[in-house]
Protein backbone atom coordinates (compact mmCIF):
# COMPACT_ATOMS: atom_id res chain seq x y z
CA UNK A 1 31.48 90.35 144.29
CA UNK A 2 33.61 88.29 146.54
CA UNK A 3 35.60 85.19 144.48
CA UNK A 4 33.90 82.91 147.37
CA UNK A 5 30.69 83.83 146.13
CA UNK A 6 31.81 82.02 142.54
CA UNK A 7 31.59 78.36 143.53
CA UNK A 8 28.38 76.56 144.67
CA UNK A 9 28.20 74.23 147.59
CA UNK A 10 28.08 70.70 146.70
CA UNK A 11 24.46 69.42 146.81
CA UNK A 12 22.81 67.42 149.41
CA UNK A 13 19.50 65.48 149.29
CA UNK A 14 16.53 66.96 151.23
CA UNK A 15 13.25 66.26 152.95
CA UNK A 16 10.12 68.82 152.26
CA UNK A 17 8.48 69.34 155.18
CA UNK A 18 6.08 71.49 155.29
CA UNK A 19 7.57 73.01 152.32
CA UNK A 20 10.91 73.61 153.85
CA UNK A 21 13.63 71.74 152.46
CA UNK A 22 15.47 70.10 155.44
CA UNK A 23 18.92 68.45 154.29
CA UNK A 24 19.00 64.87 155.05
CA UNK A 25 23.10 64.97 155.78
CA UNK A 26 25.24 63.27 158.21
CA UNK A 27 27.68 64.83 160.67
CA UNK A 28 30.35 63.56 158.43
CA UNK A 29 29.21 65.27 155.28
CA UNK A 30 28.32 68.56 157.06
CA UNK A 31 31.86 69.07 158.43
CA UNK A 32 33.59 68.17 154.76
CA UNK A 33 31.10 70.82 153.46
CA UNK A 34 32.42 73.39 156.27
CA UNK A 35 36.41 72.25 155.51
CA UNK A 36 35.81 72.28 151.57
CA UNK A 37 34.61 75.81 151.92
CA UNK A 38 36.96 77.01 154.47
CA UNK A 39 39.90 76.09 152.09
CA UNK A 40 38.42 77.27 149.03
CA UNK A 41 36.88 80.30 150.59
CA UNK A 42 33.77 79.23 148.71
CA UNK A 43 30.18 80.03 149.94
CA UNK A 44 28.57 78.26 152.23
CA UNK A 45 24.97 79.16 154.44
CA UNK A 46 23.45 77.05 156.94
CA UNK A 47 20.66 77.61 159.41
CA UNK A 48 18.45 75.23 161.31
CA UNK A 49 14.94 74.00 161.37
CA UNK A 50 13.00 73.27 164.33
CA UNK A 51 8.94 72.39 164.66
CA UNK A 52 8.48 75.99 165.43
CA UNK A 53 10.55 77.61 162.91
CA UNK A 54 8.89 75.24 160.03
CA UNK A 55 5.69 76.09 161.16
CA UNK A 56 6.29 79.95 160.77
CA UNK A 57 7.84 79.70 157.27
CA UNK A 58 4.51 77.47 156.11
CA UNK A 59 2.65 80.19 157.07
CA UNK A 60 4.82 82.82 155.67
CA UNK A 61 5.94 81.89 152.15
CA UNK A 62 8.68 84.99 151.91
CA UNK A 63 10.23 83.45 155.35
CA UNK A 64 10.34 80.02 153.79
CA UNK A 65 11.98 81.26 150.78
CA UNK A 66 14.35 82.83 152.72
CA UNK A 67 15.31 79.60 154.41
CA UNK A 68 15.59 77.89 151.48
CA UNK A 69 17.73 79.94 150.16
CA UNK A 70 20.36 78.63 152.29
CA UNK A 71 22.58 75.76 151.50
CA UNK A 72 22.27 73.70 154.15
CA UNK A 73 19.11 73.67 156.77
CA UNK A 74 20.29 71.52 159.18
CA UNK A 75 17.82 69.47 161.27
CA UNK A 76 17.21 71.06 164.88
CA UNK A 77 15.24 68.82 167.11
CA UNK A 78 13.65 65.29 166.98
CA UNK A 79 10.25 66.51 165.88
CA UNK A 80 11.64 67.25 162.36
CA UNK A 81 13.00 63.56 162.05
CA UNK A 82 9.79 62.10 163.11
CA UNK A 83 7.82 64.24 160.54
CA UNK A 84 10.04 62.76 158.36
CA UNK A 85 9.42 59.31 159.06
CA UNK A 86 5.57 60.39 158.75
CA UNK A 87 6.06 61.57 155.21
CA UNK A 88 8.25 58.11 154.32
CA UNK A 89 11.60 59.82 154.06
CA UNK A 90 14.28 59.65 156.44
CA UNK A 91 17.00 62.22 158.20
CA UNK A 92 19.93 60.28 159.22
CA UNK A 93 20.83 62.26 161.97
CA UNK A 94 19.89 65.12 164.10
CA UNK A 95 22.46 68.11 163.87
CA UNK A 96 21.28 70.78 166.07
CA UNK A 97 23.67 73.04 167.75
CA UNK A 98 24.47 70.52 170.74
CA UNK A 99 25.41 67.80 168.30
CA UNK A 100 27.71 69.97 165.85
CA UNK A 101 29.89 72.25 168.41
CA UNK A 102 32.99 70.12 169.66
CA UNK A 103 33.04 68.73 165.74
CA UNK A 104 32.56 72.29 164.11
CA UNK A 105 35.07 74.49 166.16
CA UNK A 106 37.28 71.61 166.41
CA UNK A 107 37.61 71.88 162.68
CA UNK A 108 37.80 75.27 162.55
CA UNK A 109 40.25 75.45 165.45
CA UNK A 110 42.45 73.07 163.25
CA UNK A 111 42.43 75.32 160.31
CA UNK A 112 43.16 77.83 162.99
CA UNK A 113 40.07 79.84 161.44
CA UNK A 114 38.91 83.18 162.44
CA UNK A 115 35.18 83.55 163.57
CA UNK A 116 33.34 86.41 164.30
CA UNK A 117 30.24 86.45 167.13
CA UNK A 118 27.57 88.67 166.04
CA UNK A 119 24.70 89.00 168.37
CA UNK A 120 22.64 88.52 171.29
CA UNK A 121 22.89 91.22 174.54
CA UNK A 122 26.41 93.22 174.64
CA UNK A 123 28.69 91.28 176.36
CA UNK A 124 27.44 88.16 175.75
CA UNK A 125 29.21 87.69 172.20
CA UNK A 126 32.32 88.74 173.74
CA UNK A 127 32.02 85.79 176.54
CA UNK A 128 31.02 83.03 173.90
CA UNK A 129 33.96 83.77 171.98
CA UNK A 130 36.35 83.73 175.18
CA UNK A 131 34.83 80.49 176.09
CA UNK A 132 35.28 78.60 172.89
CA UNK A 133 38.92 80.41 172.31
CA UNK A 134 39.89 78.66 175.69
CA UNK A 135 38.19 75.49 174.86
CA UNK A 136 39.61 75.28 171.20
CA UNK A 137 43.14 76.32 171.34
CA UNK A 138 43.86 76.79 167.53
CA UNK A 139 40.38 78.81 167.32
CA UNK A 140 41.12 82.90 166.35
CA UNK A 141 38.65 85.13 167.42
CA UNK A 142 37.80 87.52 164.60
CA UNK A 143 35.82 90.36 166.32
CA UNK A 144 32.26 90.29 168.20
CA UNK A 145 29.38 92.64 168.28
CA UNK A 146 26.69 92.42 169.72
CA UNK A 147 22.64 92.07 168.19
CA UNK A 148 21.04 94.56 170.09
CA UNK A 149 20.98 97.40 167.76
CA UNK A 150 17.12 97.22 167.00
CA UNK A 151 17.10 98.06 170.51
CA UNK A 152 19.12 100.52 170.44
CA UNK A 153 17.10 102.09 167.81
CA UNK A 154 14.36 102.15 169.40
CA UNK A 155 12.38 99.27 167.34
CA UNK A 156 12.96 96.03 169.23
CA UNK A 157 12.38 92.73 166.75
CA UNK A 158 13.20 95.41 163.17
CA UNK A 159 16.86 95.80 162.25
CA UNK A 160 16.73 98.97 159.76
CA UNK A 161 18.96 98.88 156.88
CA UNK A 162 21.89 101.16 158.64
CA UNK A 163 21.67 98.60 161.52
CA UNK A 164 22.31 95.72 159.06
CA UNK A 165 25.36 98.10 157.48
CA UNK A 166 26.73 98.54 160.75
CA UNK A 167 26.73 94.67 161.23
CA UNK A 168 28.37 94.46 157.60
CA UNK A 169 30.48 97.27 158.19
CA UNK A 170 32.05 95.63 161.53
CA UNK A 171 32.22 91.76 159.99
CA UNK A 172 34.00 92.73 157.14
CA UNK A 173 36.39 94.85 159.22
CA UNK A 174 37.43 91.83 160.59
CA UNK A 175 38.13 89.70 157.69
CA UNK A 176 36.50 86.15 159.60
CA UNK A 177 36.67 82.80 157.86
CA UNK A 178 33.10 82.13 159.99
CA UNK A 179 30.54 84.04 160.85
CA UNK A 180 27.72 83.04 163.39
CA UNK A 181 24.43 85.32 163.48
CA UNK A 182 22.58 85.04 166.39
CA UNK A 183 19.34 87.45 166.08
CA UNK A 184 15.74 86.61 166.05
CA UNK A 185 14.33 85.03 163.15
CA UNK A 186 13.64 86.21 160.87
CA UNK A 187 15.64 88.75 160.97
CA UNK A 188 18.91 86.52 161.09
CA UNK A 189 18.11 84.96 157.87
CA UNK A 190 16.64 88.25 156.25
CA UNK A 191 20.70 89.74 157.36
CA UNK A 192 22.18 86.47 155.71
CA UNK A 193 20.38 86.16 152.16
CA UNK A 194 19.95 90.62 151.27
CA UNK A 195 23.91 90.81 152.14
CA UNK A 196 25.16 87.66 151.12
CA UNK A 197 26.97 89.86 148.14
CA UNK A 198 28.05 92.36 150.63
CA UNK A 199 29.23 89.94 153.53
CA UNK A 200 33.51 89.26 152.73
CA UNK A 201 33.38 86.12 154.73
CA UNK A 202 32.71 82.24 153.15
CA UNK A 203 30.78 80.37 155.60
CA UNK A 204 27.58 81.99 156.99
CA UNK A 205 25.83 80.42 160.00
CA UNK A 206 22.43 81.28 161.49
CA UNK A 207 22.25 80.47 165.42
CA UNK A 208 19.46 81.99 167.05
CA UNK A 209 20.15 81.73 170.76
CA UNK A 210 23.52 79.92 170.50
CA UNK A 211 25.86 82.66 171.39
CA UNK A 212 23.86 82.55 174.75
CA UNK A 213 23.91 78.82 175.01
CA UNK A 214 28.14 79.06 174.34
CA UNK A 215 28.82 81.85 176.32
CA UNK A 216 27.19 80.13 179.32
CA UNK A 217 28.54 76.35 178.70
CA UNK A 218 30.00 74.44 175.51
CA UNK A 219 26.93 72.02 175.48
CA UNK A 220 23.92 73.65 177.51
CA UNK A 221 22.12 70.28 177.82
CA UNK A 222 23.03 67.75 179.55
CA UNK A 223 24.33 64.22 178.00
CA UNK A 224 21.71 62.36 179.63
CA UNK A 225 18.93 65.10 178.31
CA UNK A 226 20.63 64.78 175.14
CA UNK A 227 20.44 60.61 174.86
CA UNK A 228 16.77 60.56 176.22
CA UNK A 229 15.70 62.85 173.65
CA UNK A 230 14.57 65.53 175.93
CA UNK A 231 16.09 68.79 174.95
CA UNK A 232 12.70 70.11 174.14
CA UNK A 233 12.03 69.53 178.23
CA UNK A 234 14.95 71.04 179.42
CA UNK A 235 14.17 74.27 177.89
CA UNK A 236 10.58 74.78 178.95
CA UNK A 237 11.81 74.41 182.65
CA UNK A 238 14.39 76.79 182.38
CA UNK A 239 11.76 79.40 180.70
CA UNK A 240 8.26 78.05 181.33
CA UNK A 241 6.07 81.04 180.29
CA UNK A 242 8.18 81.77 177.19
CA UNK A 243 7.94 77.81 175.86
CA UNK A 244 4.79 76.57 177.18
CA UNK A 245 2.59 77.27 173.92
CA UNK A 246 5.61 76.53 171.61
CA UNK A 247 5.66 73.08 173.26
CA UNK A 248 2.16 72.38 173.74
CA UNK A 249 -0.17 74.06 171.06
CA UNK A 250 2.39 74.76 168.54
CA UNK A 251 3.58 71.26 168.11
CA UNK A 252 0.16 69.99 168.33
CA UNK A 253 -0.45 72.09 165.04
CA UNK A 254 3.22 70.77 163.34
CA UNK A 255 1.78 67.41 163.78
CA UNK A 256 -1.22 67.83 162.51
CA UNK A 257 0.10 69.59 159.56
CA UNK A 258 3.20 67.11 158.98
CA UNK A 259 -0.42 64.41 158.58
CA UNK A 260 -2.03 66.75 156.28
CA UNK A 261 0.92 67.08 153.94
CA UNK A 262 1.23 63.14 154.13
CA UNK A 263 -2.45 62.58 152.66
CA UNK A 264 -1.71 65.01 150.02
């Protein structure tokens, strides 16, 4: 066992939605939660929590005990703070992966930390870390690989366990401060919790698509998307047939769930 795996993360307060246990933190608290465990080299996980991703883990209790495993789910998109205004409770503050980047590797550039890229297509790791090593001088690139090794195997969307000890393997090689995961879910948050023991690293972040998002532009919406609340938009025209039911039909269901859960 790793010493950083000795010393809990402080606790936050939380919202259930749908079961999930969103953290109700502000910007300011997430980043002394990211420097407290950077200098201690004490544990810390965070992932994110979107209207889709909430709705899969309430219908998939093993999912949703993997996410709340994790010490900090972090609110990603404006549909979770309105469900939580529905259920009486209140987020202060969205932090998806927009909101968090210039604040996150600014920190870790200033404790000149070494982070490790591990996913998406090959090559595009290696470009997200170039990018944010040029725009966060400081910032030490630990290694990259890349997340295509269920593909590679043969079983696109199942990472078998010698794919996962590769990606162990190849982190701890590289002896990073932080580590971001960028693979489908669930299998990103499957990776995180069954080799948390394993992992030599202190802070563990899930990202999804982020490594593509930083590898093609610090913040891949726009300000003005940003400020009108519209990020949700932005996406669906850039891949129509891929978003159209998770932004039609799919939040139609969240809703109506988030109401259910209210009358309970």
């Amino acid at each position: 066992m790793h010493s950083h795996e000795q010393e809990a993360a402080v606790e936050r307060p939380t919202v259930d939605v749908l079961g999930v246990h969103v953290h109700a933190t502000t910007l300011a608290e997430f980043s002394s939660d990211v420097a407290v465990a950077l200098e201690r080299r004490s544990r810390l996980t965070v992932t994110f929590a979107n209207p889709n991703y909430l709705m899969a883990a309430s219908d998939d209790p093993p999912l949703r005990d993997l996410v709340n495993s994790f010490d900090r789910v972090l609110t990603d998109g404006w549909g979770i703070m309105l469900a939580a205004r529905i259920l009486g409770r209140r987020i202060p503050v969205r932090l998806a992966n927009d909101d968090i980047v210039r604040p996150l590797f600014g920190l870790l550039a200033e404790h000149r930390s070494r982070v490790f890229f591990l996913g998406s297509a090959p090559g595009v790791a290696d470009e997200a870390a170039r990018r944010m090593s040029d725009a966060f001088p400081g910032l030490v690139v630990a290694g990259t690989m890349h997340g295509f090794l269920d593909v590679e195997e043969g079983t696109p969307g199942t990472y078998s366990p010698a794919a996962f000890d590769r990606m162990v393997a190849a982190v701890n090689e590289a002896r990073p401060d932080f580590l971001i995961v960028g693979i489908p879910t669930p299998n990103q948050q499957r990776f995180v919790v069954d080799n948390l023991r394993r992992l030599d690293v202190p802070v563990v972040m899930t990202g999804g698509s982020w490594i593509d998002h930083l590898a093609e532009r610090l913040q891949f919406y726009p300000t003005l998307v940003s400020k009108l609340r519209l990020c949700w938009a932005y996406r669906w025209m850039r891949e129509p047939r891929r978003l159209a039911y998770r932004y039609s039909v799919e939040l139609l269901k969240f809703g109506r769930r988030v109401l259910a859960q209210r009358r309970q």
